[in-house]
C-alpha atoms as a PDB file:
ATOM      1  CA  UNK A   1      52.561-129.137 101.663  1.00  0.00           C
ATOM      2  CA  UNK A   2      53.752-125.530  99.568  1.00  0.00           C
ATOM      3  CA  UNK A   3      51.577-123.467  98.339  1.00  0.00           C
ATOM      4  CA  UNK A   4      51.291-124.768  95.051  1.00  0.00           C
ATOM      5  CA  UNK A   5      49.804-127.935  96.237  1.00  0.00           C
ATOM      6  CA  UNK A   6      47.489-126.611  98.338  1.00  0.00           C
ATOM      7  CA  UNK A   7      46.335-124.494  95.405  1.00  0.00           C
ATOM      8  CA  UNK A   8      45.925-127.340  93.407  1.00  0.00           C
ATOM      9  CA  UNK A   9      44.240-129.371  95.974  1.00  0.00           C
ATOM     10  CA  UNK A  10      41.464-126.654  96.804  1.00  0.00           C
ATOM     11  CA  UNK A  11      41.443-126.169  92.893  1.00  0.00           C
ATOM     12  CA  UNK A  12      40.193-130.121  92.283  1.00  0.00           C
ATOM     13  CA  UNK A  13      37.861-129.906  95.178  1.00  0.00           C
ATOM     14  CA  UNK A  14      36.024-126.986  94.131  1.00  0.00           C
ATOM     15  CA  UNK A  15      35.804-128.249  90.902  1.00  0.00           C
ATOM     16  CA  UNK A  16      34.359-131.908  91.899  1.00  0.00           C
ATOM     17  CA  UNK A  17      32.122-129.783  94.089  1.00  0.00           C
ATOM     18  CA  UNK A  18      30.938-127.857  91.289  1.00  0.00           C
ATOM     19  CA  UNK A  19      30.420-131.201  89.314  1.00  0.00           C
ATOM     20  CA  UNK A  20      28.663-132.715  91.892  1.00  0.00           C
ATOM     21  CA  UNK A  21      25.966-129.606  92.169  1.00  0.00           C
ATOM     22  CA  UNK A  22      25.488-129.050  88.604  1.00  0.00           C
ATOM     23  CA  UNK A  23      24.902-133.264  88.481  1.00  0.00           C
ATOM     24  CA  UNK A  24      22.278-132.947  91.236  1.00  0.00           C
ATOM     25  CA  UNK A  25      20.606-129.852  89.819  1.00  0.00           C
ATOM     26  CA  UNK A  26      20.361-131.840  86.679  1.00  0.00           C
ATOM     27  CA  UNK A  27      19.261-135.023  87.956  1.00  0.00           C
ATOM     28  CA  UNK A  28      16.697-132.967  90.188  1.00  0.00           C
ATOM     29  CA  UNK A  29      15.292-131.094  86.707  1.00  0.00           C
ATOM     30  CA  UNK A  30      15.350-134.478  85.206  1.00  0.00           C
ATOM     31  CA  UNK A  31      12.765-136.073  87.304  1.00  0.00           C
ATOM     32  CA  UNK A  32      11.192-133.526  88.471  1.00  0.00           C
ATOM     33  CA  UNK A  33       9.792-132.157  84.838  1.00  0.00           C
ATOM     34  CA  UNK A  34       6.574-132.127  84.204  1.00  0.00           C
ATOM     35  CA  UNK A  35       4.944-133.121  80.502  1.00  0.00           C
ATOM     36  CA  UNK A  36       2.456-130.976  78.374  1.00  0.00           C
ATOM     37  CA  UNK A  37      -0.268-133.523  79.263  1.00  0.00           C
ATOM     38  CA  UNK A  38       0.079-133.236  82.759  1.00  0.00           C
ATOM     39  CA  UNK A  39      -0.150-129.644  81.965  1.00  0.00           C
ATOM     40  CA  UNK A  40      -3.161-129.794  80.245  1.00  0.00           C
ATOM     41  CA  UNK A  41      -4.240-131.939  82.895  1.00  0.00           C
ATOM     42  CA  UNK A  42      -3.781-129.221  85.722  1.00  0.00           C
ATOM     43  CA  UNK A  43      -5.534-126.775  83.626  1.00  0.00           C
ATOM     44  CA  UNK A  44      -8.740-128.550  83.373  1.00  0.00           C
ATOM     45  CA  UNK A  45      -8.368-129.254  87.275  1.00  0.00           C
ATOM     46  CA  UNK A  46      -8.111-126.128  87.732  1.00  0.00           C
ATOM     47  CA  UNK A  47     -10.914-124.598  85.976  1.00  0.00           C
ATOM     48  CA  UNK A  48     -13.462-127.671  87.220  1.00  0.00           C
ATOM     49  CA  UNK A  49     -12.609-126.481  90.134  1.00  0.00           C
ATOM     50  CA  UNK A  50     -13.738-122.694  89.762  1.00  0.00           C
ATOM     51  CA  UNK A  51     -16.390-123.888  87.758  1.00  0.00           C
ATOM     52  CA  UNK A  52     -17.385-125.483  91.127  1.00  0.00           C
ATOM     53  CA  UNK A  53     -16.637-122.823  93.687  1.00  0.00           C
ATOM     54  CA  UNK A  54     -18.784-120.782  91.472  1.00  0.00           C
ATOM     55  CA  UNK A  55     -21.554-123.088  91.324  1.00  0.00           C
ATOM     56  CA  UNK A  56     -20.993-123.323  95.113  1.00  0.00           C
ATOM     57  CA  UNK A  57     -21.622-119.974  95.290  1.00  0.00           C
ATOM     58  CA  UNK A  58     -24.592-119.899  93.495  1.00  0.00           C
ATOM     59  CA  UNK A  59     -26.146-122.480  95.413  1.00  0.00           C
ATOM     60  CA  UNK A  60     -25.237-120.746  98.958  1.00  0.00           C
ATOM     61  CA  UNK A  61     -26.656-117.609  97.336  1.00  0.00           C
ATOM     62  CA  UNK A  62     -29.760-119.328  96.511  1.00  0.00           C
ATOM     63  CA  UNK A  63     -30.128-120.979  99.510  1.00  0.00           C
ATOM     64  CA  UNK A  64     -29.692-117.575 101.275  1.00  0.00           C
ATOM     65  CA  UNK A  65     -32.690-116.112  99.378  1.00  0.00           C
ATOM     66  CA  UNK A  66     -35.371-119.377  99.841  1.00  0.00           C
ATOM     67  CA  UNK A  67     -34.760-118.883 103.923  1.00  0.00           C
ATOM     68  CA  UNK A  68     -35.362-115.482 103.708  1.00  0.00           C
ATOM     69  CA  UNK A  69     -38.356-115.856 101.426  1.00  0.00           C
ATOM     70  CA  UNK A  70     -39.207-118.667 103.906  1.00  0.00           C
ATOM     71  CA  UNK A  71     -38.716-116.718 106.494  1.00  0.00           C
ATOM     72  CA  UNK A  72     -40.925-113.700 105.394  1.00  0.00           C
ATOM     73  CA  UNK A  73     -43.527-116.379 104.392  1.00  0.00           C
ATOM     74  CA  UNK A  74     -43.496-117.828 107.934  1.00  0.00           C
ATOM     75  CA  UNK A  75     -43.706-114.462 109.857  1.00  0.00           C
ATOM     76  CA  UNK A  76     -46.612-113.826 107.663  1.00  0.00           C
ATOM     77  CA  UNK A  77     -48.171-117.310 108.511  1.00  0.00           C
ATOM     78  CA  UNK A  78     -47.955-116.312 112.678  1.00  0.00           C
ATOM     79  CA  UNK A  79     -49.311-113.048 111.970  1.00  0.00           C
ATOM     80  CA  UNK A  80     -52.219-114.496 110.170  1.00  0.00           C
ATOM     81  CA  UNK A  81     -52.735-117.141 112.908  1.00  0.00           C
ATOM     82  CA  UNK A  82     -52.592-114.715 115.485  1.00  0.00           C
ATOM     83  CA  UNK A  83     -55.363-112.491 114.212  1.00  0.00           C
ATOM     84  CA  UNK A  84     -57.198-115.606 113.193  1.00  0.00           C
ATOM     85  CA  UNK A  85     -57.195-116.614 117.045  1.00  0.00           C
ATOM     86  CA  UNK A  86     -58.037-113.103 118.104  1.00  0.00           C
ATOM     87  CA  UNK A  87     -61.349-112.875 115.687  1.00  0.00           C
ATOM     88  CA  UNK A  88     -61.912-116.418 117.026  1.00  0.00           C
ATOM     89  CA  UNK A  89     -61.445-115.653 120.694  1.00  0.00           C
ATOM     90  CA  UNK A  90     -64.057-112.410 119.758  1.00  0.00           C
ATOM     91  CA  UNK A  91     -66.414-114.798 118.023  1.00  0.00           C
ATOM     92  CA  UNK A  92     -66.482-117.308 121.153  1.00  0.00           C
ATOM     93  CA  UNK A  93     -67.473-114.152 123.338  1.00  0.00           C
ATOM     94  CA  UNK A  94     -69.632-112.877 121.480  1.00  0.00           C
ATOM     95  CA  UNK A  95     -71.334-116.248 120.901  1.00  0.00           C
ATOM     96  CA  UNK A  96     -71.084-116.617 124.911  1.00  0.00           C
ATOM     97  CA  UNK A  97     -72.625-113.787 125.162  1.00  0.00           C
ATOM     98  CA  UNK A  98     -75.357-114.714 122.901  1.00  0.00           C
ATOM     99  CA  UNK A  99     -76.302-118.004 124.579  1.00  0.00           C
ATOM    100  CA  UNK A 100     -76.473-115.892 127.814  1.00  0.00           C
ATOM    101  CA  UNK A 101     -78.831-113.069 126.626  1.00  0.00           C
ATOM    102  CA  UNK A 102     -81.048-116.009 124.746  1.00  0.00           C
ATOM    103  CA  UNK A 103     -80.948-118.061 128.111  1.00  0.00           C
ATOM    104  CA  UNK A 104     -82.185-114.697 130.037  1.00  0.00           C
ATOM    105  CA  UNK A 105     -85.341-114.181 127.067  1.00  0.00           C
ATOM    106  CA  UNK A 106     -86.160-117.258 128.137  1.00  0.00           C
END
């Protein structure tokens, strides 16, 4: 083999390579396109879903703000029964001592 033919040899398979590649880029871009409506379709995907992360966080914000109110509301609620029980435990000993000191008159 000269140098000629080996030229001419590396020549044809660099070009069939080159063929080959631009034939599998094209066939690759071929099925691989995607159509206005699927487009559109995507788009509307897209913004349901950030029209649903933000209603997500809307509802985790809410959420946050009822505990807390509930919360508050509760802590309030134990106070209250705790000084109820307290003017109730006075009330008993006082009564106690009532009974006792009527008891004694008599």
């Amino acid at each position: 083999m000269n140098r000629t033919e080996f030229i001419l040899i590396t020549t044809v398979i660099l070009f069939v390579a080159f063929c080959l590649g631009w034939f599998a880029n094209w066939f690759v871009h071929r099925f691989s396109r995607v159509s206005q409506s699927d487009v559109a379709v995507l788009d509307k995907l897209a913004q349901s879903l950030h029209e649903a992360e933000e209603m997500r966080d809307q509802a985790i914000a809410y959420v946050q703000k009822r505990e807390t109110e509930l919360n508050n509301q509760i802590s309030q609620t134990e106070a209250e029964l705790g000084a109820a029980m307290e003017g109730l435990r006075v009330a008993r000993t006082e009564a106690e001592e009532l009974r006792t000191h009527i008891e004694q008159k008599n």
